[in-house]
N, C-alpha and C. Protein backbone atom coordinates (compact mmCIF):
# COMPACT_ATOMS: atom_id res chain seq x y z
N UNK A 1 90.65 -191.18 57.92
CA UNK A 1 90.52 -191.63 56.55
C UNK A 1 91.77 -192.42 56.17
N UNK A 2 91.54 -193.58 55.71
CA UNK A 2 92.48 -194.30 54.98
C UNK A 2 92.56 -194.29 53.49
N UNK A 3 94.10 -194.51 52.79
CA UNK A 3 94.28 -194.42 52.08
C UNK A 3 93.56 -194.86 50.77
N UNK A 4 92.96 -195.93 51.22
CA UNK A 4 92.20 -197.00 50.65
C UNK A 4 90.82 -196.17 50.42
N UNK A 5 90.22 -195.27 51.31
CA UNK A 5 89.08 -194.86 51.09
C UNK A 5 88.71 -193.56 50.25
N UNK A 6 90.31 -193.24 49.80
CA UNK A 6 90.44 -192.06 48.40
C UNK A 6 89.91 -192.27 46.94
N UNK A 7 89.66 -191.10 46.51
CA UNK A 7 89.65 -191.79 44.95
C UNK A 7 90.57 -191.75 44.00
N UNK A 8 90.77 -191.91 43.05
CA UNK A 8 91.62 -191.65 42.24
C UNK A 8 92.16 -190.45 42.34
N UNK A 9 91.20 -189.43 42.15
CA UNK A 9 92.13 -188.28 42.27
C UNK A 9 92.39 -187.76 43.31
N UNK A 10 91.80 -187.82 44.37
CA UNK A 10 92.18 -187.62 45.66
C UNK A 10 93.55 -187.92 46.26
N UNK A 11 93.83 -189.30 45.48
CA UNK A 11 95.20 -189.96 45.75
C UNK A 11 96.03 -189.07 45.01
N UNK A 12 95.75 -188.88 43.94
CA UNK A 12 96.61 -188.19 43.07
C UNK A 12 96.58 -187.03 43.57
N UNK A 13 95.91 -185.95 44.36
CA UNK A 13 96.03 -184.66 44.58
C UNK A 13 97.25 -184.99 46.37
N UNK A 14 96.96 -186.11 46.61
CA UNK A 14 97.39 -186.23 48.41
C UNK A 14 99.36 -186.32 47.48
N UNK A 15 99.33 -187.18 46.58
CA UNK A 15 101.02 -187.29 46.14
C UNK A 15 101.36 -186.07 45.86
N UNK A 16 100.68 -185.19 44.65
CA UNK A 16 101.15 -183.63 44.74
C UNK A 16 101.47 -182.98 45.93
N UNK A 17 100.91 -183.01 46.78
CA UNK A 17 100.90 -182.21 47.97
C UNK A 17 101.94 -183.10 48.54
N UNK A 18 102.59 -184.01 48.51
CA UNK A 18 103.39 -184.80 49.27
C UNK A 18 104.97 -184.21 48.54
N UNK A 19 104.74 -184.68 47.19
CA UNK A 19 106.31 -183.88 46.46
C UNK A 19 106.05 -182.48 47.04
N UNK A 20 104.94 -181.63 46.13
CA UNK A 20 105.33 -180.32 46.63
C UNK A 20 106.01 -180.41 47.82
N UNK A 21 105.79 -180.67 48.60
CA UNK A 21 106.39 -180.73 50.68
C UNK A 21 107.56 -181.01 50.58
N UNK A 22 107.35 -182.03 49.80
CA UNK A 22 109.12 -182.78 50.14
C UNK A 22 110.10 -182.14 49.37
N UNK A 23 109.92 -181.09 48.01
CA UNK A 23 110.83 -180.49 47.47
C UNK A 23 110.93 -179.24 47.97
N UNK A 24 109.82 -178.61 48.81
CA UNK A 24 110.21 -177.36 49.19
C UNK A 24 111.06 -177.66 50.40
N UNK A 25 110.93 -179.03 51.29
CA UNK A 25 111.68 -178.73 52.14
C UNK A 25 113.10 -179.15 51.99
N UNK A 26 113.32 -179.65 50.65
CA UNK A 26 114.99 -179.87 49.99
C UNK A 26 115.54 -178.30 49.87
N UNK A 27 114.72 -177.35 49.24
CA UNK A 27 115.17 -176.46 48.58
C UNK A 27 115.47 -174.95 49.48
N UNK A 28 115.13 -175.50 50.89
CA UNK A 28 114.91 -174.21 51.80
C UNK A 28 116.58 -174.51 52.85
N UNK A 29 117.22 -173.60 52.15
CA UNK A 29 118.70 -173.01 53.21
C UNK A 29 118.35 -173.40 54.70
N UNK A 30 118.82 -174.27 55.44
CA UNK A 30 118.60 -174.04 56.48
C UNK A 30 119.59 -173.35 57.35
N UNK A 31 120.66 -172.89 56.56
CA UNK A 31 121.46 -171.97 56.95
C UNK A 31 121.04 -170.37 56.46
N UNK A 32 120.12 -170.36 55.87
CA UNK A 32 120.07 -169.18 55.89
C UNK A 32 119.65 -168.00 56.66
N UNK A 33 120.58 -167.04 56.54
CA UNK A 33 120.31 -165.61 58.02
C UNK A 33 121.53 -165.92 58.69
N UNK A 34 122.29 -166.79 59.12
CA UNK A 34 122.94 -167.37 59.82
C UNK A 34 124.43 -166.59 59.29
N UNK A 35 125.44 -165.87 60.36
CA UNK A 35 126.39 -165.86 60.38
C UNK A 35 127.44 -166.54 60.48
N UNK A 36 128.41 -166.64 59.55
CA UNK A 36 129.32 -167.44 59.46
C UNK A 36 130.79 -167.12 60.00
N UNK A 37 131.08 -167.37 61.26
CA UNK A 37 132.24 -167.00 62.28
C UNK A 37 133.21 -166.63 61.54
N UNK A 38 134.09 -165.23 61.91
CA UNK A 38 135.46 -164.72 61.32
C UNK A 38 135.94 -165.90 61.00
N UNK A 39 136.52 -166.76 61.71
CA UNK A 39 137.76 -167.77 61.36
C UNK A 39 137.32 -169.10 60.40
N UNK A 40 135.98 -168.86 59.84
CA UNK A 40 135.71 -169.46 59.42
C UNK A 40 135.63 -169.48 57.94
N UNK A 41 135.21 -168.56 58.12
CA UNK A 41 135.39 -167.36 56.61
C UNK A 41 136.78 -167.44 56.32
N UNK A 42 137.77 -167.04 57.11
CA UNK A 42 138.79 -166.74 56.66
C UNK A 42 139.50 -168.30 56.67
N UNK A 43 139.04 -168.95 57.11
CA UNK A 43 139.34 -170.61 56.36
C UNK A 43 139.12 -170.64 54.32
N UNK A 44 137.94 -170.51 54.72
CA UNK A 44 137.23 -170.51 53.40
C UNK A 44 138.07 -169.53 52.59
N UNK A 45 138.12 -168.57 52.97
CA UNK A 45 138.84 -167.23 51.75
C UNK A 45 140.44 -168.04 51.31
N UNK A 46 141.14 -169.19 52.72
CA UNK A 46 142.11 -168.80 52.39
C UNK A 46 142.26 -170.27 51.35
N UNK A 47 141.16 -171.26 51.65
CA UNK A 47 141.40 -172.26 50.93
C UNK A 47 141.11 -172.02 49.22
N UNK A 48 140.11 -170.90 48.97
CA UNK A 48 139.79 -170.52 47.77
C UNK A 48 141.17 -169.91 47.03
N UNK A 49 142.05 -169.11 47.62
CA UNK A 49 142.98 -168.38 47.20
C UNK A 49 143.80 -169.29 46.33
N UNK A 50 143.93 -170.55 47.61
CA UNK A 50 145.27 -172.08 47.42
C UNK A 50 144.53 -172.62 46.02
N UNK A 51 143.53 -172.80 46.10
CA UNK A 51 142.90 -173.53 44.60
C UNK A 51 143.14 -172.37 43.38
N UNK A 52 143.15 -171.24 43.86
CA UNK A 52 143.10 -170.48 42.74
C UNK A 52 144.45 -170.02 42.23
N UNK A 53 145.73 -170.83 43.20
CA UNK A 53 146.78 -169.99 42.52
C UNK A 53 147.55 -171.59 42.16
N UNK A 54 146.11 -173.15 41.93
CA UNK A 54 147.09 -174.60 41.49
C UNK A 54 146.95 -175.43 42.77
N UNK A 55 147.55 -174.83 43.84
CA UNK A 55 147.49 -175.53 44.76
C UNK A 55 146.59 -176.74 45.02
N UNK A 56 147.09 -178.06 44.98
CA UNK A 56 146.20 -179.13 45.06
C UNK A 56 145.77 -179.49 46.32
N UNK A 57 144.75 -179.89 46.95
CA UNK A 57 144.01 -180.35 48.20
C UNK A 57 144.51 -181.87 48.20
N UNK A 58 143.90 -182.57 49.49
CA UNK A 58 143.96 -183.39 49.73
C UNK A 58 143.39 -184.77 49.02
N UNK A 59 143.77 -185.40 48.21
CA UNK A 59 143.63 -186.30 47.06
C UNK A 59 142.00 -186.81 47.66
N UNK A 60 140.72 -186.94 47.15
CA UNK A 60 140.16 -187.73 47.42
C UNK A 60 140.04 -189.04 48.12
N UNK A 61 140.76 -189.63 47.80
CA UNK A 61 141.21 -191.57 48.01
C UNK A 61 141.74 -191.60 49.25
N UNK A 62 142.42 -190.10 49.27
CA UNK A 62 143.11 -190.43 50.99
C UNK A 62 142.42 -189.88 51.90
N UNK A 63 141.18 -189.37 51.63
CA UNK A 63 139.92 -188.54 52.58
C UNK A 63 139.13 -189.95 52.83
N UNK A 64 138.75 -190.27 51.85
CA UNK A 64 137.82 -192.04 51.75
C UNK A 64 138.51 -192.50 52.60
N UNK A 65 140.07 -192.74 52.37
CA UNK A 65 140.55 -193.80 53.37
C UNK A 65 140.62 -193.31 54.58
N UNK A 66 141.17 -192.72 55.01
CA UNK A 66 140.64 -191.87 56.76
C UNK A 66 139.14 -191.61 56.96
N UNK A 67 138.41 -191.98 56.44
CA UNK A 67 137.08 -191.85 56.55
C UNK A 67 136.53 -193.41 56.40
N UNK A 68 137.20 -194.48 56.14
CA UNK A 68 137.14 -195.75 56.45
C UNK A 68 136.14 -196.14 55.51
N UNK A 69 136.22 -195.64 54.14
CA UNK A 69 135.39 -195.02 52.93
C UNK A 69 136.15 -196.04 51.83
N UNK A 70 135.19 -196.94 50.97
CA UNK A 70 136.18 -197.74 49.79
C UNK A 70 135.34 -196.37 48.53
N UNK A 71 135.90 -196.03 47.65
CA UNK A 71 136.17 -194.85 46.55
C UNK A 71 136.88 -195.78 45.50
């Protein structure tokens, strides 16, 4: 069946079913279940700590630019 040989609402029911699809498959973790390695975590814990006690990260503009990125 071609597209052409739908009807109106047929078309209109085939796009529903097309978003529905395409937003459930935005919205589904594909990390999820998945363990996240000691040293990885403890990356994460320790970069959260640095933000939380001021500590500034690495400026944006200079991530873009090592990333060969105009920002």
């Amino acid at each position: 069946m071609q597209v052409k040989d739908l009807t109106i609402e047929e078309l209109k029911l085939l796009i529903q079913e097309t978003v529905a699809e395409t937003i459930q498959s935005l919205i589904v973790d594909p990390d999820e279940g998945k363990q996240i390695k000691p040293e990885v975590k403890q990356q994460l814990l320790h970069s959260l700590q640095r933000t939380q006690t001021g500590e500034r990260g690495i400026p944006v503009e200079e991530v873009a630019k090592k990333l060969g990125l105009i920002w």
